[in-house]
Protein backbone atom coordinates (compact mmCIF):
# COMPACT_ATOMS: atom_id res chain seq x y z
CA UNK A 1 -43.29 -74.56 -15.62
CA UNK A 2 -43.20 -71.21 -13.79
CA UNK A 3 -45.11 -68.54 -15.34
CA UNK A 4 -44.29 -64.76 -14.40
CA UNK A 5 -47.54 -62.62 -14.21
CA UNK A 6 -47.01 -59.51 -15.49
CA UNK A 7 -48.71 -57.48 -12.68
CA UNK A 8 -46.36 -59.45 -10.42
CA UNK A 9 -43.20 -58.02 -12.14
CA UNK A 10 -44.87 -54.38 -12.44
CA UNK A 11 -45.03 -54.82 -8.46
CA UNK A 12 -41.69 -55.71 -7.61
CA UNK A 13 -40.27 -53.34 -10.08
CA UNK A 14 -42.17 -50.67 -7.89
CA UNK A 15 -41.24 -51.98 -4.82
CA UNK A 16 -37.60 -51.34 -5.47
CA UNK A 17 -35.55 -48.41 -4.70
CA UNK A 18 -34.92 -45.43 -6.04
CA UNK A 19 -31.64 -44.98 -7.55
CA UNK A 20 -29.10 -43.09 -5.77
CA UNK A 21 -26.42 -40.70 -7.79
CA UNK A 22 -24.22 -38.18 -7.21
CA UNK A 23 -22.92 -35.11 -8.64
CA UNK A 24 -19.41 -33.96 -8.38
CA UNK A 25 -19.30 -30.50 -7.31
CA UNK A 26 -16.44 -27.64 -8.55
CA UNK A 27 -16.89 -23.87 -7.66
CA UNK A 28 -15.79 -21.29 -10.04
CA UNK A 29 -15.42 -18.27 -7.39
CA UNK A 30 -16.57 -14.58 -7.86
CA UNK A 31 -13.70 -12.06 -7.57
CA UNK A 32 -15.80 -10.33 -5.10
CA UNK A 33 -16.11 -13.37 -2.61
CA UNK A 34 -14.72 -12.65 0.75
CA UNK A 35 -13.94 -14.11 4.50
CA UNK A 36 -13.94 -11.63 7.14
CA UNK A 37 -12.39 -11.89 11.00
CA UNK A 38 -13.78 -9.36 13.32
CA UNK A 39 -12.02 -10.13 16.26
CA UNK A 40 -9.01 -8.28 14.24
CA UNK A 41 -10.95 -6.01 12.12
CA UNK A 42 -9.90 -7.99 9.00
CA UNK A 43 -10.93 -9.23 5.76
CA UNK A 44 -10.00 -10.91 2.42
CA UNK A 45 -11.39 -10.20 -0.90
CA UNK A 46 -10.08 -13.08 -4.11
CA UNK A 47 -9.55 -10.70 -6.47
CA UNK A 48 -8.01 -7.24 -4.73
CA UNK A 49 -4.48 -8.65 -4.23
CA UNK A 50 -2.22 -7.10 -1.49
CA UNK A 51 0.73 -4.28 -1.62
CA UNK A 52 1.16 -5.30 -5.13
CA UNK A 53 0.94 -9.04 -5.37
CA UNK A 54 -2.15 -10.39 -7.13
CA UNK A 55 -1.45 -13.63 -5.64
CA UNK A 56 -2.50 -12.34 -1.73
CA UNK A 57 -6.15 -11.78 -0.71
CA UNK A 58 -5.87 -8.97 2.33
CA UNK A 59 -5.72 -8.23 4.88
CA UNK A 60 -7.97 -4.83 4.82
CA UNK A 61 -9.72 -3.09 7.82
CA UNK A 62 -13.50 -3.74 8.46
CA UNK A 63 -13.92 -0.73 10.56
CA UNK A 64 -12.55 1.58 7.43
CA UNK A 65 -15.57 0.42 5.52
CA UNK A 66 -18.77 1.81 5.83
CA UNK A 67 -20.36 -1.30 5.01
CA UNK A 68 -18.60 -4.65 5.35
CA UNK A 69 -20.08 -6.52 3.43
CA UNK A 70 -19.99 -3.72 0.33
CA UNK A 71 -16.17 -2.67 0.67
CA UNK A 72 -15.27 0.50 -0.96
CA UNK A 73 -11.69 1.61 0.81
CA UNK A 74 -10.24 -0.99 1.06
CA UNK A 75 -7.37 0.18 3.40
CA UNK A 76 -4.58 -2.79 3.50
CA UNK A 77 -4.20 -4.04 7.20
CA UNK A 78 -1.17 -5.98 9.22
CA UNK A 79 0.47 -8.51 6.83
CA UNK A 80 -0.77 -9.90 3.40
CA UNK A 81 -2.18 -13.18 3.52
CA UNK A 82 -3.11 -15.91 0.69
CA UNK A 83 -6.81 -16.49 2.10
CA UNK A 84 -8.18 -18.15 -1.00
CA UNK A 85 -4.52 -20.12 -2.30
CA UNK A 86 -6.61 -21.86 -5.72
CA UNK A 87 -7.73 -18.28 -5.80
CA UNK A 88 -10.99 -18.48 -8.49
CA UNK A 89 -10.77 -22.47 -8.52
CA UNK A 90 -12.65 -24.00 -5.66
CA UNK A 91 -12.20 -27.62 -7.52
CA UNK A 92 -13.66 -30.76 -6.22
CA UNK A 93 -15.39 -28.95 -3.19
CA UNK A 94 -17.80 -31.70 -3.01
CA UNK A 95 -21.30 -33.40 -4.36
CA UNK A 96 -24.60 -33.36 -4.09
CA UNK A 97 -26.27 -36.26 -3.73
CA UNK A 98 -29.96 -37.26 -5.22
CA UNK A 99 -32.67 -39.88 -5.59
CA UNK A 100 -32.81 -40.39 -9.45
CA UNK A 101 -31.59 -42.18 -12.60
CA UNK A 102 -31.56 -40.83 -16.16
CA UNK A 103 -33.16 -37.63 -17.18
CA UNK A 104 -35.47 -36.00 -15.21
CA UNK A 105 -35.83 -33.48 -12.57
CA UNK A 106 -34.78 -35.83 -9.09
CA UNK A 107 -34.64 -34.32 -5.17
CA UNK A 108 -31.86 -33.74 -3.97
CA UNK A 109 -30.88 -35.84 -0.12
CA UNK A 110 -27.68 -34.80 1.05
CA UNK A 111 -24.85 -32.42 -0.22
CA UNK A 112 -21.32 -32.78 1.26
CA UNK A 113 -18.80 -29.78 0.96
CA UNK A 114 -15.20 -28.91 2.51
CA UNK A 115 -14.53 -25.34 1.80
CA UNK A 116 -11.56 -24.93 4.06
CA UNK A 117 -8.68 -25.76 1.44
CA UNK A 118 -10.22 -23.12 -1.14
CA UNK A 119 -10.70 -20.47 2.25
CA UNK A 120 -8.54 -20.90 4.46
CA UNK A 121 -9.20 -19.34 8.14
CA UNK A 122 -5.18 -20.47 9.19
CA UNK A 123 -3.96 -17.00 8.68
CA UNK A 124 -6.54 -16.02 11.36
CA UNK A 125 -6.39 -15.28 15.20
CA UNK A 126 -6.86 -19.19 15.98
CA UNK A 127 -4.62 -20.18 13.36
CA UNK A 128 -6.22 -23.37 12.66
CA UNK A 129 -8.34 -25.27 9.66
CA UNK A 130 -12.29 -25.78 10.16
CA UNK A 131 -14.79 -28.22 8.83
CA UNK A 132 -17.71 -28.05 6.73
CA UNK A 133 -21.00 -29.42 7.17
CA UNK A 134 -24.49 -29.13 5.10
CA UNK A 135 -27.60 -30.05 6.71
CA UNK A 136 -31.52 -29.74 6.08
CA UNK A 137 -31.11 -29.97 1.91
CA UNK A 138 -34.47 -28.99 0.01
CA UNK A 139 -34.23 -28.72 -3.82
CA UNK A 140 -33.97 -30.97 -7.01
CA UNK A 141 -31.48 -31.44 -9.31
CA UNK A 142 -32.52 -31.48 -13.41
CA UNK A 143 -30.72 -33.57 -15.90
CA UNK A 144 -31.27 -33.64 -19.45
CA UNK A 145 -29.47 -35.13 -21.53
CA UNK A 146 -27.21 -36.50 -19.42
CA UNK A 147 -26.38 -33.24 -18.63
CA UNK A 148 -27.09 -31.08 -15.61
CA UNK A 149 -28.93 -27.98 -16.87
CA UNK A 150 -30.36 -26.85 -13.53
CA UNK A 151 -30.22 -26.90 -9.67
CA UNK A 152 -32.19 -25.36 -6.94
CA UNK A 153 -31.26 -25.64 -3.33
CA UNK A 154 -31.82 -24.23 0.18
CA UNK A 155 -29.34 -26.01 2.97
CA UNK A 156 -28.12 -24.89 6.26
CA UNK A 157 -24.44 -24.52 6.05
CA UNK A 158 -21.57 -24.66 9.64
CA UNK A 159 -18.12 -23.97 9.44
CA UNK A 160 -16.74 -25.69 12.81
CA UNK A 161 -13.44 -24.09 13.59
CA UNK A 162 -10.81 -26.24 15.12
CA UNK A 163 -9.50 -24.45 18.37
CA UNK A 164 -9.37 -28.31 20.26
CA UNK A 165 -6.06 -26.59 21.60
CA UNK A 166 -7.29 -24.42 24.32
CA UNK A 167 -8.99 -25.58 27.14
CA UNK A 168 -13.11 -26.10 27.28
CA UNK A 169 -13.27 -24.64 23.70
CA UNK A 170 -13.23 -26.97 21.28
CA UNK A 171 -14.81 -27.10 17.67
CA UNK A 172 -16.46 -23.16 17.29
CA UNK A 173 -19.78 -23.48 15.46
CA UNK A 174 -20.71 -20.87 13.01
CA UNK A 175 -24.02 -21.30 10.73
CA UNK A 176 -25.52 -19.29 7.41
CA UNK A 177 -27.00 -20.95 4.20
CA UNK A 178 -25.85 -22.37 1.29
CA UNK A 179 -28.40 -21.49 -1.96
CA UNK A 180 -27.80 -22.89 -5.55
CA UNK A 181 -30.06 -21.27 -8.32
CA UNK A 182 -29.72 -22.25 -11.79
CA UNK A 183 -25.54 -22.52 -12.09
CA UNK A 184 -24.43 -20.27 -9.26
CA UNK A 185 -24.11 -20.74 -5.50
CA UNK A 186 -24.55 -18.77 -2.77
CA UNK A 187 -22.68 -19.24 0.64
CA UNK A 188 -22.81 -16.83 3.58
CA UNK A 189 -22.24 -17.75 7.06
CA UNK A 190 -22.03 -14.30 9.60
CA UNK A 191 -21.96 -15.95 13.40
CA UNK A 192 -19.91 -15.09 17.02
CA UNK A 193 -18.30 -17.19 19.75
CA UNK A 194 -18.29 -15.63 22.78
CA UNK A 195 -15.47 -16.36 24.81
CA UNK A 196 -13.13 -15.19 27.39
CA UNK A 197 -11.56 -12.15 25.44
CA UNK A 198 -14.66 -10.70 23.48
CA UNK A 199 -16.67 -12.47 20.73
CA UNK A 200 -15.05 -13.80 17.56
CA UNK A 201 -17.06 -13.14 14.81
CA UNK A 202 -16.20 -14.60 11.50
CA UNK A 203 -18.31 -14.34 7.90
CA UNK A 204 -17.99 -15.88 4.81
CA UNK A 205 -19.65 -14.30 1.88
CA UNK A 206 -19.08 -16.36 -0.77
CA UNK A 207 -20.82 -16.55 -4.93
CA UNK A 208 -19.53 -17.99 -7.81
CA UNK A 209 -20.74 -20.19 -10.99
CA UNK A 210 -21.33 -23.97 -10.20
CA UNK A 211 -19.06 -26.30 -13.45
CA UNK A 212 -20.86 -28.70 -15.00
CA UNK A 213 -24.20 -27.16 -15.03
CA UNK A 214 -25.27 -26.08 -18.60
CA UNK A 215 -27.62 -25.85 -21.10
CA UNK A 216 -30.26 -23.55 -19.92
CA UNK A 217 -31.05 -19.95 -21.58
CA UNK A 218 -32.06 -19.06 -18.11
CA UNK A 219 -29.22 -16.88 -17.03
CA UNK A 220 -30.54 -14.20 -14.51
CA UNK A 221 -27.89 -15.51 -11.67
CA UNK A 222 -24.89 -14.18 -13.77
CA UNK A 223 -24.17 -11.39 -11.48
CA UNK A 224 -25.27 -13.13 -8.48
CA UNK A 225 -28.06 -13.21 -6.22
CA UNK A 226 -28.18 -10.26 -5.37
């Protein structure tokens, strides 16, 4: 007869590993979010639409603006362009992964996003798609419920754009942060390449409300972070 010490089973039980989940992630975009290329003194905003069609983004001239980043003239620029095509809808963008099971508050490990078919950079001076990675997570994840009711992150976010076609060039790193606070997020990314013909700057300033995420009172990231 084998008998099963109950100290025995209370060690192996804690000797096991922590469950790994995952949590689908969907964007719900803020009118005001916004991809810029310098290079051409050009930028996109989701919700201004272009010589009367709601459906383009841009393009408007940077250097009419006397801040960037808080347009006011919004003077229309070359040819309109559909920068954001799901427009407010940035579905299925990715997860975040985390160390947990049930309800609780759990860390979160890894968080894996591809923004490039919700902004798309093809309409720019390289003409091609980027990739997306999110690196250095810290921040925890709180179910309850079964329900997500809260996240809190701090990542490092690069956009790597694809210009593989000209020679010694490659993928073109550009790095910001990604921030999650309650049910928004927070992406901005504001970095140059140097090459040959000047510096191509690019910048992504993007906010919006994370789906899913519910059933908190706490609601002070409505308007965004700023």
């Amino acid at each position: 007869m084998t008998i099963r010490h109950p100290l025995a089973f209370a060690l192996v039980l804690a000797a096991a590993p922590a469950a790994a989940a995952d949590f689908p992630l969907s964007f719900t975009a803020d009118g005001t979010s916004r991809w810029y290329e310098f290079y051409t003194d050009s930028f996109a905003q989701l919700d201004k639409g272009y010589g009367g069609d709601p459906a383009l983004d841009g393009f408007f001239r940077i250097g009419a603006e006397a801040d960037p980043f808080a347009p006011t003239v919004f003077a229309e620029a070359a040819d309109g362009a559909d920068v954001f095509p799901h427009e407010h809808a940035f579905a299925n963008i990715g997860a975040i992964h985390y160390t947990g099971s049930g309800d609780g508050t759990f860390p979160i490990t890894a968080v894996t996003l591809d923004v490039s078919p919700h902004v798309t950079a093809e309409h720019g001076v390289l003409g091609t798609d980027y990739r997306t990675t999110v690196s250095s997570p810290v921040g925890t994840i709180t179910v309850s419920g079964g329900v997500v009711t809260d996240i809190r992150l701090e990542a490092a976010i690069r956009f790597e754009l694809d210009a593989t076609y000209i020679p010694s060039m490659g993928w073109l790193p550009y790095d910001g942060t990604l921030s999650m606070a309650g049910d928004r997020f927070d992406i901005f990314v504001d970095d140059e390449y140097a090459f040959a013909h000047g510096n191509l700057r690019y910048a992504w300033d993007l906010t919006g409300r994370i789906d899913g995420v519910g059933g908190s009172t706490d609601r002070i990231f409505d308007s965004g972070f700023d």
